[in-house]
N, C-alpha and C. Protein backbone atom coordinates (compact mmCIF):
# COMPACT_ATOMS: atom_id res chain seq x y z
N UNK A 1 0.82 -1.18 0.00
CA UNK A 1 0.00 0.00 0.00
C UNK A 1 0.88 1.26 0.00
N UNK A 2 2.22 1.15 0.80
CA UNK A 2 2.98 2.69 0.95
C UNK A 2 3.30 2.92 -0.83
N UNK A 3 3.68 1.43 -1.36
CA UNK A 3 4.63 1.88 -2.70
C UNK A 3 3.43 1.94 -3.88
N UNK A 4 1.85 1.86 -3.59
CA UNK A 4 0.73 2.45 -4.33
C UNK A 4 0.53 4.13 -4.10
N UNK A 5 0.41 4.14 -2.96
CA UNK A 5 0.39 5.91 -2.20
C UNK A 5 1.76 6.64 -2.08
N UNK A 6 3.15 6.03 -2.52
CA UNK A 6 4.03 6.84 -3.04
C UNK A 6 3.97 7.12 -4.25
N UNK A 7 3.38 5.87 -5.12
CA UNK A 7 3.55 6.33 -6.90
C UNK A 7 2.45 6.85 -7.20
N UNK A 8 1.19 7.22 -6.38
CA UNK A 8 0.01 7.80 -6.77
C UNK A 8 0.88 9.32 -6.30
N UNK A 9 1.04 10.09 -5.66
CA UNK A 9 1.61 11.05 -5.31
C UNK A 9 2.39 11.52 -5.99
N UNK A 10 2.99 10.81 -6.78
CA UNK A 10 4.56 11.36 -8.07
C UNK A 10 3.96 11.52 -8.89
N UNK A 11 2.39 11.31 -9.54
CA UNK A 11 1.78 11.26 -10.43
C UNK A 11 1.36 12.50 -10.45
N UNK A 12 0.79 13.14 -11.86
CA UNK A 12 -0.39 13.87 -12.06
C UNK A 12 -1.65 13.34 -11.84
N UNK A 13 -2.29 14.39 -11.58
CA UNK A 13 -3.90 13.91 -11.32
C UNK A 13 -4.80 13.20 -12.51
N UNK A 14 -4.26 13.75 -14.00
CA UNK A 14 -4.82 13.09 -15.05
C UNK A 14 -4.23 11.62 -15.47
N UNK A 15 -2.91 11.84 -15.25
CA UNK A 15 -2.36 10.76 -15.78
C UNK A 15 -2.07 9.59 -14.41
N UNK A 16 -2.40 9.72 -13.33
CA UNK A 16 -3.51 8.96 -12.32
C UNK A 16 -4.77 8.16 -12.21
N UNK A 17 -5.11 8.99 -13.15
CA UNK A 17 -6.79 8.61 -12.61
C UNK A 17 -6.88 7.43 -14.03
N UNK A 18 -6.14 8.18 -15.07
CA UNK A 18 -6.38 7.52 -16.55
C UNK A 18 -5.67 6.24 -16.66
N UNK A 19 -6.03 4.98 -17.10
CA UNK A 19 -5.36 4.18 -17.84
C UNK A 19 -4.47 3.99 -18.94
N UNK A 20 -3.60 3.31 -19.41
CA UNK A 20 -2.88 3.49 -20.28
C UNK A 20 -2.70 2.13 -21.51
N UNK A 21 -3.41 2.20 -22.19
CA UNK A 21 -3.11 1.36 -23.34
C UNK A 21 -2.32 1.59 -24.59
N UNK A 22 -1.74 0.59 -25.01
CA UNK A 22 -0.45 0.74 -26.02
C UNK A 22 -0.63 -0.14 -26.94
N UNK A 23 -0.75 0.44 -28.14
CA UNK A 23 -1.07 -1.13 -29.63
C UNK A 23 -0.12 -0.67 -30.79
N UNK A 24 0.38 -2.14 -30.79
CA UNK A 24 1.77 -1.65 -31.55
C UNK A 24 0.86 -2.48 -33.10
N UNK A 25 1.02 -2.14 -34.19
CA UNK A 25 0.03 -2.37 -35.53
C UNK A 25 1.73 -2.47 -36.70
N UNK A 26 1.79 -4.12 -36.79
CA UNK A 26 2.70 -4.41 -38.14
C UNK A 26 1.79 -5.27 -39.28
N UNK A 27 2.55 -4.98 -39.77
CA UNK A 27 2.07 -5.12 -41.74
C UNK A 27 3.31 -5.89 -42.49
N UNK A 28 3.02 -7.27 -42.76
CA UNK A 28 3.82 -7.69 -43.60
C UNK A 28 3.55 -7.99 -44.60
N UNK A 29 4.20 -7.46 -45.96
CA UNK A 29 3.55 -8.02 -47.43
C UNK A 29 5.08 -8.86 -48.20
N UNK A 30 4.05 -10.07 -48.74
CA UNK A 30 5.15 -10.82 -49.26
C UNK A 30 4.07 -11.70 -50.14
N UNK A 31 4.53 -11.82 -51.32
CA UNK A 31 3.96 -12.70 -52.49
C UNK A 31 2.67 -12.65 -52.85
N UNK A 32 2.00 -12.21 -52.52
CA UNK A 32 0.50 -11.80 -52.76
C UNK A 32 -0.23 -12.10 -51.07
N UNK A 33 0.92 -12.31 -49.91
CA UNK A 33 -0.09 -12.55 -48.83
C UNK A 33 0.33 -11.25 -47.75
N UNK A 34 -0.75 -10.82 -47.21
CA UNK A 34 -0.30 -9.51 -46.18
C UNK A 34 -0.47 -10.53 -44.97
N UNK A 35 0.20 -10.00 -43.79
CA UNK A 35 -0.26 -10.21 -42.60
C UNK A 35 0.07 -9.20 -41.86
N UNK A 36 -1.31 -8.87 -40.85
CA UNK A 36 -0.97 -8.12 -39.92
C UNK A 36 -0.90 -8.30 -38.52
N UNK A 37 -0.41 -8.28 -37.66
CA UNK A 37 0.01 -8.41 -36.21
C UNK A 37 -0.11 -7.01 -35.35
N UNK A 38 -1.11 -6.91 -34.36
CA UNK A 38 -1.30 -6.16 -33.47
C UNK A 38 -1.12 -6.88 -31.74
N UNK A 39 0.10 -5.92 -31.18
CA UNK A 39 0.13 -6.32 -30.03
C UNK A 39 0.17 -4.94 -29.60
N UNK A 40 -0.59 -5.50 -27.95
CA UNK A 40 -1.18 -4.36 -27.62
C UNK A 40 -0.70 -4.45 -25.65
N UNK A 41 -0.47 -3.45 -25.14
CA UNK A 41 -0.02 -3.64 -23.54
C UNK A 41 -0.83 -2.44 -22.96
N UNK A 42 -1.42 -3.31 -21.91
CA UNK A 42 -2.21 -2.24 -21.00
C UNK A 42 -1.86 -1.87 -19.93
N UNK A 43 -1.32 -0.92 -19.36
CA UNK A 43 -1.06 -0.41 -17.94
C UNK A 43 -2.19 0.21 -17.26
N UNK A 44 -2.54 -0.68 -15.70
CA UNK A 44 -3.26 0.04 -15.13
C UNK A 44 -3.14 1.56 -14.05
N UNK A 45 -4.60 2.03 -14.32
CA UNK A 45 -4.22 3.15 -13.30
C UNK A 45 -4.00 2.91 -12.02
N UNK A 46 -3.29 4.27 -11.67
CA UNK A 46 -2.77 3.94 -10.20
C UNK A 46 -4.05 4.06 -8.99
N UNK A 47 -5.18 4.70 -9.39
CA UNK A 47 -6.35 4.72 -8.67
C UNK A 47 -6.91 3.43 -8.81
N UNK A 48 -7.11 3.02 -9.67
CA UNK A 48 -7.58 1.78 -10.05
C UNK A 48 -6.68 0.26 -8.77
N UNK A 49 -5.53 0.59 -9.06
CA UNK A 49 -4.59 -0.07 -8.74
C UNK A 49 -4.25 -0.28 -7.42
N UNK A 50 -4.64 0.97 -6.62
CA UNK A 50 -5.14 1.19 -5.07
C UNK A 50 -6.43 0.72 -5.08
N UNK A 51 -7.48 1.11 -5.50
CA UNK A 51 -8.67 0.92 -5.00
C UNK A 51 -8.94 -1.00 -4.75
N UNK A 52 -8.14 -1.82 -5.83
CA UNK A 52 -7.89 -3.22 -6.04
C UNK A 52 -7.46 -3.93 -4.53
N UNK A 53 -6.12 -2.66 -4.24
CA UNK A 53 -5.64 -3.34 -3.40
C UNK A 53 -6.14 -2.98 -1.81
N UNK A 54 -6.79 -2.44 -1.99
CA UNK A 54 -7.92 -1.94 -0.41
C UNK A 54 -9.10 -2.99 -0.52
N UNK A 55 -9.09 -3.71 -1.29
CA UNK A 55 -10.54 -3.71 -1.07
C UNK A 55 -10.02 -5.11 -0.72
N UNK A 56 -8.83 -5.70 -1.80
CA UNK A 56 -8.43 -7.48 -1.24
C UNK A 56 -7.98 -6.98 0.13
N UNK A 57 -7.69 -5.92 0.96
CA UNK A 57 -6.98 -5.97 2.17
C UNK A 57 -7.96 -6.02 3.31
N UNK A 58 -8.96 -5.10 2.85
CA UNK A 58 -10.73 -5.74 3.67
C UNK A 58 -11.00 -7.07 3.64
N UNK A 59 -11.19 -7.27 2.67
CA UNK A 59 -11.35 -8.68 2.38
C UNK A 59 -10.53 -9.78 3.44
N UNK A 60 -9.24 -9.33 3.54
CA UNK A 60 -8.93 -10.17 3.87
C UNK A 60 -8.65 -9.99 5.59
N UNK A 61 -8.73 -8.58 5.68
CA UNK A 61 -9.30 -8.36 7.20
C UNK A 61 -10.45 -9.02 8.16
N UNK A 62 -11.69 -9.15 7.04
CA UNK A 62 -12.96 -10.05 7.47
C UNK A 62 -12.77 -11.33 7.32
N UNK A 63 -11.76 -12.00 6.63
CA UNK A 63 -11.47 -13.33 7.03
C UNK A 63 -10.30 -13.86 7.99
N UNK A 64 -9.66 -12.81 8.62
CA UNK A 64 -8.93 -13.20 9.57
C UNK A 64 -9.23 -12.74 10.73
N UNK A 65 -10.75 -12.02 11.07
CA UNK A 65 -11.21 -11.70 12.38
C UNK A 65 -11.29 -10.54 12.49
N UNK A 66 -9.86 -9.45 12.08
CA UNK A 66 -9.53 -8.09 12.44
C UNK A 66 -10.79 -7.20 12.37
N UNK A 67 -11.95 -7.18 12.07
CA UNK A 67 -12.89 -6.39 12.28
C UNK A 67 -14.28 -6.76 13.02
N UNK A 68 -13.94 -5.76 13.56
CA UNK A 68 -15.57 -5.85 14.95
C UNK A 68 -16.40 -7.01 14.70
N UNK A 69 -17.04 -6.84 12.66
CA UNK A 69 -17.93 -7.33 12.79
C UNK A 69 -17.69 -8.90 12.76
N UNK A 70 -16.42 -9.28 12.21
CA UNK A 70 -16.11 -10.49 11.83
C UNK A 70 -15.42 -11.24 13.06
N UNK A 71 -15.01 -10.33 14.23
CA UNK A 71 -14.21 -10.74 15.59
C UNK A 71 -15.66 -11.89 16.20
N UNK A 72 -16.78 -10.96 15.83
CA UNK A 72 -17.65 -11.40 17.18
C UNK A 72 -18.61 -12.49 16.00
N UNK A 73 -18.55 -12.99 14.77
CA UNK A 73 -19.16 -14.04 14.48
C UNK A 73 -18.28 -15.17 14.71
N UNK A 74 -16.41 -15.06 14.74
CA UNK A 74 -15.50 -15.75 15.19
C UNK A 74 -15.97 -16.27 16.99
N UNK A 75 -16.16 -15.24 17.28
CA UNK A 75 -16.60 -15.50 19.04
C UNK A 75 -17.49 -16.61 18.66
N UNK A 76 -18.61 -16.47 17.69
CA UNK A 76 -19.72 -17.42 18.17
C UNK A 76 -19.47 -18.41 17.71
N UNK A 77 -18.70 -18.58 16.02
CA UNK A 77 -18.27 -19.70 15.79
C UNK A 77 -17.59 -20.64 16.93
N UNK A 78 -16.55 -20.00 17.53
CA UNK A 78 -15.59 -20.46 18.67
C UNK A 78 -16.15 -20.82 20.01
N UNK A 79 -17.79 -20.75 20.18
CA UNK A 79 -18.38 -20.69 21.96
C UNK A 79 -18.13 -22.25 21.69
N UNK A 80 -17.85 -22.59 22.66
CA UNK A 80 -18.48 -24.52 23.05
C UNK A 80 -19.56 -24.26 23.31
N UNK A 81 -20.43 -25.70 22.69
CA UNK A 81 -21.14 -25.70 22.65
C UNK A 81 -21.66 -26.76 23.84
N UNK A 82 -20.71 -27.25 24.81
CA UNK A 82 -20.98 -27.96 25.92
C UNK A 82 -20.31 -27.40 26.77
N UNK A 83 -20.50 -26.97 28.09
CA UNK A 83 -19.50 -26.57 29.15
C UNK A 83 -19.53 -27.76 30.04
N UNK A 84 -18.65 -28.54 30.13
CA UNK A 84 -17.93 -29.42 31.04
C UNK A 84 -18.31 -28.88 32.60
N UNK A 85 -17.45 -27.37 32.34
CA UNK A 85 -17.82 -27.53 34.46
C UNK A 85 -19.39 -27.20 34.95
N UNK A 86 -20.13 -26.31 33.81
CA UNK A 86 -21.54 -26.14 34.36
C UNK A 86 -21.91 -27.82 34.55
N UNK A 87 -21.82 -29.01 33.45
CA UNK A 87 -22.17 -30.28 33.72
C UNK A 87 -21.82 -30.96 35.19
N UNK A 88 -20.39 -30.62 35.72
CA UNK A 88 -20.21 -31.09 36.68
C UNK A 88 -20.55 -30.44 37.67
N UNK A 89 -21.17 -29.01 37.90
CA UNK A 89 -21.37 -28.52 38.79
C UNK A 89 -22.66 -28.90 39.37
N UNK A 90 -23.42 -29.25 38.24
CA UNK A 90 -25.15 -29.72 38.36
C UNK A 90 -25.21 -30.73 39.42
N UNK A 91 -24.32 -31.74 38.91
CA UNK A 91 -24.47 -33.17 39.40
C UNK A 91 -24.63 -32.84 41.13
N UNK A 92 -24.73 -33.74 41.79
CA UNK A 92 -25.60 -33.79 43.25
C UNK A 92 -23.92 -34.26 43.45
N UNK A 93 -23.86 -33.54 44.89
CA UNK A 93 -22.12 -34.10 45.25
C UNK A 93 -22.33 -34.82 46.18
N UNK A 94 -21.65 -36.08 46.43
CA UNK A 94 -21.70 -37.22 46.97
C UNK A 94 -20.71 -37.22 47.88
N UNK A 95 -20.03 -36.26 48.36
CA UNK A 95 -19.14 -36.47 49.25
C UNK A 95 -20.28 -35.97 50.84
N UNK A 96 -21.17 -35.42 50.75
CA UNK A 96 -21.71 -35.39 52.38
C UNK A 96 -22.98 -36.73 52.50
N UNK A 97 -22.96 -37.69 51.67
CA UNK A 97 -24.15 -38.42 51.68
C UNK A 97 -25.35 -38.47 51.21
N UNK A 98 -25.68 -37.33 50.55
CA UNK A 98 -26.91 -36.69 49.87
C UNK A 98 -26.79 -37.97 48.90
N UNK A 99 -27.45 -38.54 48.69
CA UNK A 99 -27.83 -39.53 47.20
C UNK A 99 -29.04 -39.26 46.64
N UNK A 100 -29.22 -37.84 47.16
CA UNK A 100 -31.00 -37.51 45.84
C UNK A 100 -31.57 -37.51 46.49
N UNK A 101 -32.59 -38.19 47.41
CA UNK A 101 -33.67 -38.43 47.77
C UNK A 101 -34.20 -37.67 48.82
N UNK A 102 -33.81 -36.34 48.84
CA UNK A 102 -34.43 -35.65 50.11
C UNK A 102 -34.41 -36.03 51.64
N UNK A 103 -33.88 -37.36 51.76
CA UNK A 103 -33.90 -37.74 53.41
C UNK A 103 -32.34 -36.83 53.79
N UNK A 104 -31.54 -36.68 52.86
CA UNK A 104 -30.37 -36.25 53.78
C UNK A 104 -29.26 -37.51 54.11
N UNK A 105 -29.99 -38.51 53.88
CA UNK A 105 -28.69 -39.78 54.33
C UNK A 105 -28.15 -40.28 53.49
């Protein structure tokens, strides 16, 4: 991102914002056959070229947690869905004699 927002900054504002395409146009004639060959190179803009790379960096912020909203569906993904000590806490404790039945013995 610094070396997108350094080369957007060295730029002009037109020749920033604009794209740049290049088509190179050859012509060969030989014996009664022409051929022609067009190659062509596109450079993207540097706005373009930032805006690409913010948006994969969100992107990839919401899949590694880093935002609020994606921290706390991680939380819920992540709750257990059994708690062990609430289970053992339920159970009736058998160390004073209690075995359930309300007498106490």
């Amino acid at each position: 991102m610094r070396l997108l927002n350094g080369y957007l900054a060295a730029q002009d504002l037109e020749s920033a914002m604009s794209e740049r395409s290049v088509s190179v146009e050859r012509s060969e004639f030989s014996k009664g056959q022409s051929v022609r060959r067009t190659t062509g190179k596109r450079a993207e803009g540097a706005l373009s070229a930032l805006d690409r790379a913010e948006r994969t960096a969100a992107r990839l912020r919401d899949s590694l947690g880093l935002t609020p909203a994606s921290a706390s569906r991680m939380r819920l993904d992540a709750r257990p869905q059994f708690d062990l000590a609430l289970a053992i806490a339920a159970l009736p404790d058998e160390r004073d004699g209690d075995d359930g039945d309300g007498d106490g013995v």
